[in-house]
C-alpha atoms as a PDB file:
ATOM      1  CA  UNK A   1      -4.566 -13.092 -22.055  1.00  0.00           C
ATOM      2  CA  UNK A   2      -2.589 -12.282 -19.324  1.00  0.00           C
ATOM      3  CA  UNK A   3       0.808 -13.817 -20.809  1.00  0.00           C
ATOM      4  CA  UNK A   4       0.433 -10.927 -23.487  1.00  0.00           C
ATOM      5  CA  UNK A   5       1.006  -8.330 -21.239  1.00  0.00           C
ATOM      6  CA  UNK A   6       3.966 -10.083 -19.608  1.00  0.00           C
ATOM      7  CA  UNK A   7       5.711 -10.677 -22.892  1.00  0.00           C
ATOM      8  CA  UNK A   8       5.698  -6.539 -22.975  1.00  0.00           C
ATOM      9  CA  UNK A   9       8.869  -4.833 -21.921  1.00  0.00           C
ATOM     10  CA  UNK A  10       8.946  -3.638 -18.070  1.00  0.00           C
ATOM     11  CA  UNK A  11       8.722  -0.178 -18.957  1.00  0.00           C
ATOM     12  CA  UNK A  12       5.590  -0.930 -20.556  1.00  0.00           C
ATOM     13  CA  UNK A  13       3.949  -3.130 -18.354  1.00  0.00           C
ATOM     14  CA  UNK A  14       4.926  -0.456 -15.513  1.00  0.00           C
ATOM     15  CA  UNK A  15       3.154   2.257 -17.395  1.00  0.00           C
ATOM     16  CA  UNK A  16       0.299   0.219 -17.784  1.00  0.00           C
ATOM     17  CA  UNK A  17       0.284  -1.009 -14.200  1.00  0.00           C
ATOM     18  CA  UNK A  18       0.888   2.724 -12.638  1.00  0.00           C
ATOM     19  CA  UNK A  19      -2.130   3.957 -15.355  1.00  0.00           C
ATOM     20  CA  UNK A  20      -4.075   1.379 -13.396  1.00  0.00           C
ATOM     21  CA  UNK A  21      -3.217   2.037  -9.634  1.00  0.00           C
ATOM     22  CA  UNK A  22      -3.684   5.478 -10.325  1.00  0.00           C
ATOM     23  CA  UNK A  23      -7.066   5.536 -11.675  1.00  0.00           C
ATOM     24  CA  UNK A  24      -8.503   2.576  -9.216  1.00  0.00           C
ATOM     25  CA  UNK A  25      -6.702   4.394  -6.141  1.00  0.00           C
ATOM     26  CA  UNK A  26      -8.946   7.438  -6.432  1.00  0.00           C
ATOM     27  CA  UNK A  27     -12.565   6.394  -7.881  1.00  0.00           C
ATOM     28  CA  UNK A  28     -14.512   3.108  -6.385  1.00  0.00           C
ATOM     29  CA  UNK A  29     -13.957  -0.131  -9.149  1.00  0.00           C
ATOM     30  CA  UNK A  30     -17.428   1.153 -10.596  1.00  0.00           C
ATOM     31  CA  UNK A  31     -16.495   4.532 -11.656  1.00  0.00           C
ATOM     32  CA  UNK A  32     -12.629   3.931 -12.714  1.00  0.00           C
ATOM     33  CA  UNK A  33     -13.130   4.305 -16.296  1.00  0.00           C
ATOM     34  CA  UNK A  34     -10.785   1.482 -18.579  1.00  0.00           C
ATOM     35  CA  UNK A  35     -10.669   4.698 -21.294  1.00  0.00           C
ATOM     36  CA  UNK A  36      -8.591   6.440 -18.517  1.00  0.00           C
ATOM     37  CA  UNK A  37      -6.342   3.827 -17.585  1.00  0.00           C
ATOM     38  CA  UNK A  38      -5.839   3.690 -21.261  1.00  0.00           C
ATOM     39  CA  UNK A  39      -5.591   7.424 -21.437  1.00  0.00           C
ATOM     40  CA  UNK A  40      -2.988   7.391 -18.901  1.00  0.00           C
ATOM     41  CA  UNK A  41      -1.271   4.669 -20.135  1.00  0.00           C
ATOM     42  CA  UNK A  42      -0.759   6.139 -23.513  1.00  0.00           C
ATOM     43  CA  UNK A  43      -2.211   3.322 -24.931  1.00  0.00           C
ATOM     44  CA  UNK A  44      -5.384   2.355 -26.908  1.00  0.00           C
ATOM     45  CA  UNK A  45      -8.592   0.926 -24.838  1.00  0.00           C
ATOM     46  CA  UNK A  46      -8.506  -1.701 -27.490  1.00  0.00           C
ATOM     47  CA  UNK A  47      -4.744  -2.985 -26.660  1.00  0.00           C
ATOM     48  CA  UNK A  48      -5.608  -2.977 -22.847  1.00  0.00           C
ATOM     49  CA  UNK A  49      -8.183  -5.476 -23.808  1.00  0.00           C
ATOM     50  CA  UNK A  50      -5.538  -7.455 -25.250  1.00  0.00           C
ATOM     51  CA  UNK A  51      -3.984  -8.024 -22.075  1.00  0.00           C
ATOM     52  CA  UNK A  52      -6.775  -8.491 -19.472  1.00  0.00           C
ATOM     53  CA  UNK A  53     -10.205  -9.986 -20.483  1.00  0.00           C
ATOM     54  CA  UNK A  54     -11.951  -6.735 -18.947  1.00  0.00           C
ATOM     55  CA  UNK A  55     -12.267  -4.508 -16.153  1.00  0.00           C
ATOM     56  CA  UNK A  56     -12.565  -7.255 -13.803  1.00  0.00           C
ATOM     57  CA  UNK A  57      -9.689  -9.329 -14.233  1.00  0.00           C
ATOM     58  CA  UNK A  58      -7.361  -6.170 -14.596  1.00  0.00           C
ATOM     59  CA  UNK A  59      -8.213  -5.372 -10.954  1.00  0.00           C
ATOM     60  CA  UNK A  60      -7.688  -9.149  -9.869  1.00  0.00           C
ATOM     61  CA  UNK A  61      -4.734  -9.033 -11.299  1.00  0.00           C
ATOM     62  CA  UNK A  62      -3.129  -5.429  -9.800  1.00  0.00           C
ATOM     63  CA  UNK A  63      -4.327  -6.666  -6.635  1.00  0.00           C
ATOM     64  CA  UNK A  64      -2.166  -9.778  -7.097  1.00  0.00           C
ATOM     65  CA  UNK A  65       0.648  -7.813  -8.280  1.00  0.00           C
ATOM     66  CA  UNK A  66       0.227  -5.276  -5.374  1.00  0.00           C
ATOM     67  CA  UNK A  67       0.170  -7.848  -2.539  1.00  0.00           C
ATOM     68  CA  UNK A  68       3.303 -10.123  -4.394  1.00  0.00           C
ATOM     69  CA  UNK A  69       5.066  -6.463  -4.703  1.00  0.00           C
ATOM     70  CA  UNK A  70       4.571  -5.812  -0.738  1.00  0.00           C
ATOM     71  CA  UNK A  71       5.813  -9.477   0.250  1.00  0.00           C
ATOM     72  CA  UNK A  72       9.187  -9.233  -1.233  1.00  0.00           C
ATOM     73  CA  UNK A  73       9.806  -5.421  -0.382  1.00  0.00           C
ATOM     74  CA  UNK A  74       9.269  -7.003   3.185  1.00  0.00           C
ATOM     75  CA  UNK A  75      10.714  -9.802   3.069  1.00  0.00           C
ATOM     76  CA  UNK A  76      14.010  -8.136   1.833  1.00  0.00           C
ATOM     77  CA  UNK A  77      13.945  -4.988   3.952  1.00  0.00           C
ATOM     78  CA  UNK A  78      12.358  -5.599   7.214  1.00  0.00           C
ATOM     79  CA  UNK A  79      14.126  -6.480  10.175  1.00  0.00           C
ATOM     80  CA  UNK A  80      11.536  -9.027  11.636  1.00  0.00           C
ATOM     81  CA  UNK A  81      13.475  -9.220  15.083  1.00  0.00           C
ATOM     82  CA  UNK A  82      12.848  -5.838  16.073  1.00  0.00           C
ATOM     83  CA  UNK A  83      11.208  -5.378  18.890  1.00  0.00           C
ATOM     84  CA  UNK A  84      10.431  -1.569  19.475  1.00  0.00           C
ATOM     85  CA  UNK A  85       7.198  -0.508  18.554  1.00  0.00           C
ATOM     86  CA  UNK A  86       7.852   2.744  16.278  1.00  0.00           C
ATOM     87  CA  UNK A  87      11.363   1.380  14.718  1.00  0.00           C
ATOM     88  CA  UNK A  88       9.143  -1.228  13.176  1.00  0.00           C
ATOM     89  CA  UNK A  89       7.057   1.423  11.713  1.00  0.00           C
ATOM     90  CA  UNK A  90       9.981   3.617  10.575  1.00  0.00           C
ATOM     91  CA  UNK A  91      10.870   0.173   8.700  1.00  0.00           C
ATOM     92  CA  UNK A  92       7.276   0.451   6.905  1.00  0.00           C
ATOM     93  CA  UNK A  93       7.700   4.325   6.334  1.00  0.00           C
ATOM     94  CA  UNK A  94      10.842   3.154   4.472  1.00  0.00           C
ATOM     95  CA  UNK A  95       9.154   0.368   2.535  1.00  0.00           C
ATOM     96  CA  UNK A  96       6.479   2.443   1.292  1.00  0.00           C
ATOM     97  CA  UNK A  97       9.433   4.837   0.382  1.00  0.00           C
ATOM     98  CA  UNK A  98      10.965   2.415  -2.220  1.00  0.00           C
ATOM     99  CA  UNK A  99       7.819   1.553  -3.229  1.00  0.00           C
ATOM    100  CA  UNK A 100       6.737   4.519  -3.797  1.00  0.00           C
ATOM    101  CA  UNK A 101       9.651   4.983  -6.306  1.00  0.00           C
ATOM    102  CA  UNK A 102       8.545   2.737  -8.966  1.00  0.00           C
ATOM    103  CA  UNK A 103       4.255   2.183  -8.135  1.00  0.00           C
ATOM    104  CA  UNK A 104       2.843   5.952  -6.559  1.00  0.00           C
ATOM    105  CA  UNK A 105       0.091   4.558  -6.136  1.00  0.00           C
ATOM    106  CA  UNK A 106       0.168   1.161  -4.672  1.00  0.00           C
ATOM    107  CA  UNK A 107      -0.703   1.373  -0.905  1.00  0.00           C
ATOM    108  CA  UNK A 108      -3.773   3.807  -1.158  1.00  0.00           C
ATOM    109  CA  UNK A 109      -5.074   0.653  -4.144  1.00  0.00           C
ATOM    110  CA  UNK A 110      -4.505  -1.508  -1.876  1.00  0.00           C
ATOM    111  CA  UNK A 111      -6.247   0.244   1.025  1.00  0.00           C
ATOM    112  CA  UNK A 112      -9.221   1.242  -1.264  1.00  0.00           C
ATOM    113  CA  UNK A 113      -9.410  -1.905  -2.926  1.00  0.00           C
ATOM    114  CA  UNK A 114      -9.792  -3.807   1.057  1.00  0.00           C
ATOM    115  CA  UNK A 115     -12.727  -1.124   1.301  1.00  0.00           C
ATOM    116  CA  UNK A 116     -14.659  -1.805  -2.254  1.00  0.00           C
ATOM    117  CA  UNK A 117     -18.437  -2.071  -1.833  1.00  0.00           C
ATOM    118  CA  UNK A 118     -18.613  -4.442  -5.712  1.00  0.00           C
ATOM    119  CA  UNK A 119     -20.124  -7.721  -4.902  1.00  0.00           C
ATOM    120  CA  UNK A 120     -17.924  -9.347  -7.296  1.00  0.00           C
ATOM    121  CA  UNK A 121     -14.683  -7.575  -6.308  1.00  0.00           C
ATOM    122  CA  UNK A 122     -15.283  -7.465  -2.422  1.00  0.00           C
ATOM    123  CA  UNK A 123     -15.757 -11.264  -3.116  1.00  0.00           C
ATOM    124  CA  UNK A 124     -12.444 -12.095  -5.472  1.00  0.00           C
ATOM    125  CA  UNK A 125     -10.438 -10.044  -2.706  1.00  0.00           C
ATOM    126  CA  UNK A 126     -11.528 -11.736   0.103  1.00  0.00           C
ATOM    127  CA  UNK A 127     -10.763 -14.865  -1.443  1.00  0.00           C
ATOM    128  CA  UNK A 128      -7.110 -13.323  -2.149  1.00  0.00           C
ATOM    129  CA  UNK A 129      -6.717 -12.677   0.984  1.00  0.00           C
ATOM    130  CA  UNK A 130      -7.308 -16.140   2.582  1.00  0.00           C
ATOM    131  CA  UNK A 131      -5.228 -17.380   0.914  1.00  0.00           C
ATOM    132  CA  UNK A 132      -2.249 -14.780   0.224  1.00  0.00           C
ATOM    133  CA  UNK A 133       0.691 -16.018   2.185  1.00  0.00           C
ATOM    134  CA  UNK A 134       0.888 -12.715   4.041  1.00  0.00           C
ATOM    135  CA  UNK A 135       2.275 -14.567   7.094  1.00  0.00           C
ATOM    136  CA  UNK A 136       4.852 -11.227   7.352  1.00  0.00           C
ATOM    137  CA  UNK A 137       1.752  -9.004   8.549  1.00  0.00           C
ATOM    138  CA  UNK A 138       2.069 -11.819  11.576  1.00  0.00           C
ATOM    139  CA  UNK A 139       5.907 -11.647  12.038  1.00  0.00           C
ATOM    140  CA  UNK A 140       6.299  -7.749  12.169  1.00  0.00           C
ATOM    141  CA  UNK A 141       4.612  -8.366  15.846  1.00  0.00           C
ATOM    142  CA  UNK A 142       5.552 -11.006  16.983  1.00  0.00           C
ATOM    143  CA  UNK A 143       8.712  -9.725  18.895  1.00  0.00           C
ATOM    144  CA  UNK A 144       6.716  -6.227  19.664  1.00  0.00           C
ATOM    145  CA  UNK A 145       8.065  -5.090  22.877  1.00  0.00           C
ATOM    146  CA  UNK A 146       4.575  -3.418  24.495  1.00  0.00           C
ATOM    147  CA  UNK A 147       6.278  -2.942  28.047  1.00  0.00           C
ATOM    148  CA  UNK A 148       7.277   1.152  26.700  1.00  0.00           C
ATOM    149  CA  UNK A 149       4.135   2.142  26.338  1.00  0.00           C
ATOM    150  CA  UNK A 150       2.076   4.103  29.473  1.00  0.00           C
ATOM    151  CA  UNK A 151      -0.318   1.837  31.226  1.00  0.00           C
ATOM    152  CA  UNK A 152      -4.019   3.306  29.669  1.00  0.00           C
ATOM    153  CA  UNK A 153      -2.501   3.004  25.928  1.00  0.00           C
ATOM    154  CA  UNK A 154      -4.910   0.782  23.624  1.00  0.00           C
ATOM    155  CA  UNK A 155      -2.527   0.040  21.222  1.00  0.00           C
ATOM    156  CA  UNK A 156      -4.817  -1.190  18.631  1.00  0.00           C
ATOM    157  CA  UNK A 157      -6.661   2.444  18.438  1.00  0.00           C
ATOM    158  CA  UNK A 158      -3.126   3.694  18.140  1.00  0.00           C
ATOM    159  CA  UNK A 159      -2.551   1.635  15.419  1.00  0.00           C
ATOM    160  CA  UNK A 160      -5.182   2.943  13.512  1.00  0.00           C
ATOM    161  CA  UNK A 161      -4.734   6.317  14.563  1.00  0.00           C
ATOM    162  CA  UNK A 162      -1.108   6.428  13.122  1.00  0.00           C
ATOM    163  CA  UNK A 163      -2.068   4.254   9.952  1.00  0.00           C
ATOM    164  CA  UNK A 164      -5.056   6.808   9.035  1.00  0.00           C
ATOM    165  CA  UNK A 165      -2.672   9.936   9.784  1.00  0.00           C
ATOM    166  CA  UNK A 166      -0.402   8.571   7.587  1.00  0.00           C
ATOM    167  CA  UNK A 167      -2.243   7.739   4.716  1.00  0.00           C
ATOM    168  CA  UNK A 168      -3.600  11.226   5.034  1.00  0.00           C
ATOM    169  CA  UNK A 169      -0.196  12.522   4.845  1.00  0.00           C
ATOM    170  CA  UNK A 170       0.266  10.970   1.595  1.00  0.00           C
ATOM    171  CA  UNK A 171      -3.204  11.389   0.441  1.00  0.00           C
ATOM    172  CA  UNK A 172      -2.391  15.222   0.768  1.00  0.00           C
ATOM    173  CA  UNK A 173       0.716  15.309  -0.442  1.00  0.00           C
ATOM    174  CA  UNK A 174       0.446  13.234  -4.165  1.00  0.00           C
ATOM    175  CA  UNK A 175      -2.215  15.689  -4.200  1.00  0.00           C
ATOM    176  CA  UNK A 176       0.004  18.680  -3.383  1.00  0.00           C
ATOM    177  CA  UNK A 177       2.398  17.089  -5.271  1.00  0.00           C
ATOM    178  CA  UNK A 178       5.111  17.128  -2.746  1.00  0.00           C
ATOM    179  CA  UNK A 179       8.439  15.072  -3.726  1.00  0.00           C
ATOM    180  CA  UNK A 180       8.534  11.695  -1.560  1.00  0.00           C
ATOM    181  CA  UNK A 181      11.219  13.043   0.889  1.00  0.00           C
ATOM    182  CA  UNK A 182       8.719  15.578   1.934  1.00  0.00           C
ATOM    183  CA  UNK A 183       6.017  12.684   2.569  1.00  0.00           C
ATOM    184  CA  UNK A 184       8.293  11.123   4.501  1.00  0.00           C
ATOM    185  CA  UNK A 185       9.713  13.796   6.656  1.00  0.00           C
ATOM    186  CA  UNK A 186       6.040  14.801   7.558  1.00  0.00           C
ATOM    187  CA  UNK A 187       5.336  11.393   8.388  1.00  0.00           C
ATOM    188  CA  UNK A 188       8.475  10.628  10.502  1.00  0.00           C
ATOM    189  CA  UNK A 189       6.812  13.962  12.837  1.00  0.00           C
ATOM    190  CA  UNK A 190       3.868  12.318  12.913  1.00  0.00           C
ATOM    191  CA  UNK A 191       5.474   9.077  14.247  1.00  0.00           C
ATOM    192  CA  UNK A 192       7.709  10.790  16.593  1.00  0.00           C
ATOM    193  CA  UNK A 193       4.902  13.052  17.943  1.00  0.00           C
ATOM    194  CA  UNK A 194       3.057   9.840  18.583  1.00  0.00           C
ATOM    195  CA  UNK A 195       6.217   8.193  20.494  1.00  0.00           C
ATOM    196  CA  UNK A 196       6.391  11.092  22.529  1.00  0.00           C
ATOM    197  CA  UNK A 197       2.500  10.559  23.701  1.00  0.00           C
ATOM    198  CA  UNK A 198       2.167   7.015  24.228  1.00  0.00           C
ATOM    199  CA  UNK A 199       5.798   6.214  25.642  1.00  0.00           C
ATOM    200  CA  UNK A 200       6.662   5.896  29.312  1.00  0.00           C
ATOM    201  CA  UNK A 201       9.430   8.746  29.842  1.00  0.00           C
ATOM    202  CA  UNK A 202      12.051   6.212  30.782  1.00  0.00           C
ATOM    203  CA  UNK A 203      11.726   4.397  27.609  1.00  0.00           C
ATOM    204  CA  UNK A 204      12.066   7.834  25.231  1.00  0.00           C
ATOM    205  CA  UNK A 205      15.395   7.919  23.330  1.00  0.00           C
END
């Protein structure tokens, strides 16, 4: 059913797509209602079943989409030799800028869908994972350079620390509806703050 929707201009299939991520972004895959993906979409609930067998398989498929999405934005932007810590992650900031451009809602699917509690779903993406060539999530630290930071740093609780302050930063902002240069200037403070904390004096620019 699937070819259906891919014989439909871009425009479409983006609307479609961006109805979706919106609507599975902010309610669990058992309260995301198809009627307001449809809704959103501008479409009829009967002509999204034309394209994707049901609820299910629409999900499958954005998460698909969402991960094939992320691997070329990276492989075409990122700069896999770099070696300082927080340039790499000014590279993501500006990845999930261009992103952001043409799919809002993307990274926080993506993030919620890695969290769903559905059997079935927490299954499928599980399995998507495995066996997603995501190799790039590898490569971005492979060259990291972890001799800057001060001696007690755990860099793995920093790493979490800076990934959930910045999808708060977003989270607040779509909701504020702040433009995307706002996002990101609130989130390059947050970085820099950060830099300022966990980096040895000598190694501050």
């Amino acid at each position: 059913m699937e070819h259906r929707f891919k014989q439909l201009d871009l425009h479409k299939q983006n609307k479609i797509i961006n109805a979706a991520l919106h609507v599975f972004s902010v309610k669990d895959y058992k309260h995301a209602l198809t009627d307001d993906i449809a809704g959103k979409a501008q479409i009829s609930k009967g002509s999204l079943f034309q394209y994707f067998k049901n609820k299910q398989s629409l999900y499958i498929y954005l998460y698909k989409f969402s991960l094939k999405q992320l691997s070329q934005h990276v492989n075409k932007t990122f700069n896999f030799e770099e070696r300082d810590f927080f340039e790499s992650y000014y590279q993501r900031l500006q990845l999930k800028v261009n992103l952001y451009k043409t799919y809002p809602y993307l990274n926080q699917f993506v993030i919620r869908a890695n969290d769903e509690m559905n059997p079935d779903i927490k299954s499928a993406i599980a399995d998507i994972n495995k066996h997603a060539k995501r190799h790039y999530v590898n490569k971005l630290h492979e060259h990291m350079d972890y001799s800057k930071f001060k001696e007690e740093i755990d860099t793995q609780q920093l790493v979490k620390m800076i990934n959930w302050c910045s999808e708060g930063i977003w989270k607040e902002g779509i909701t504020l509806h702040q433009s995307v240069d706002e996002m990101y200037e609130e989130t390059i403070k947050m970085l820099n703050f950060y830099k300022k904390v966990v980096y040895k004096c000598d190694d501050l620019e």
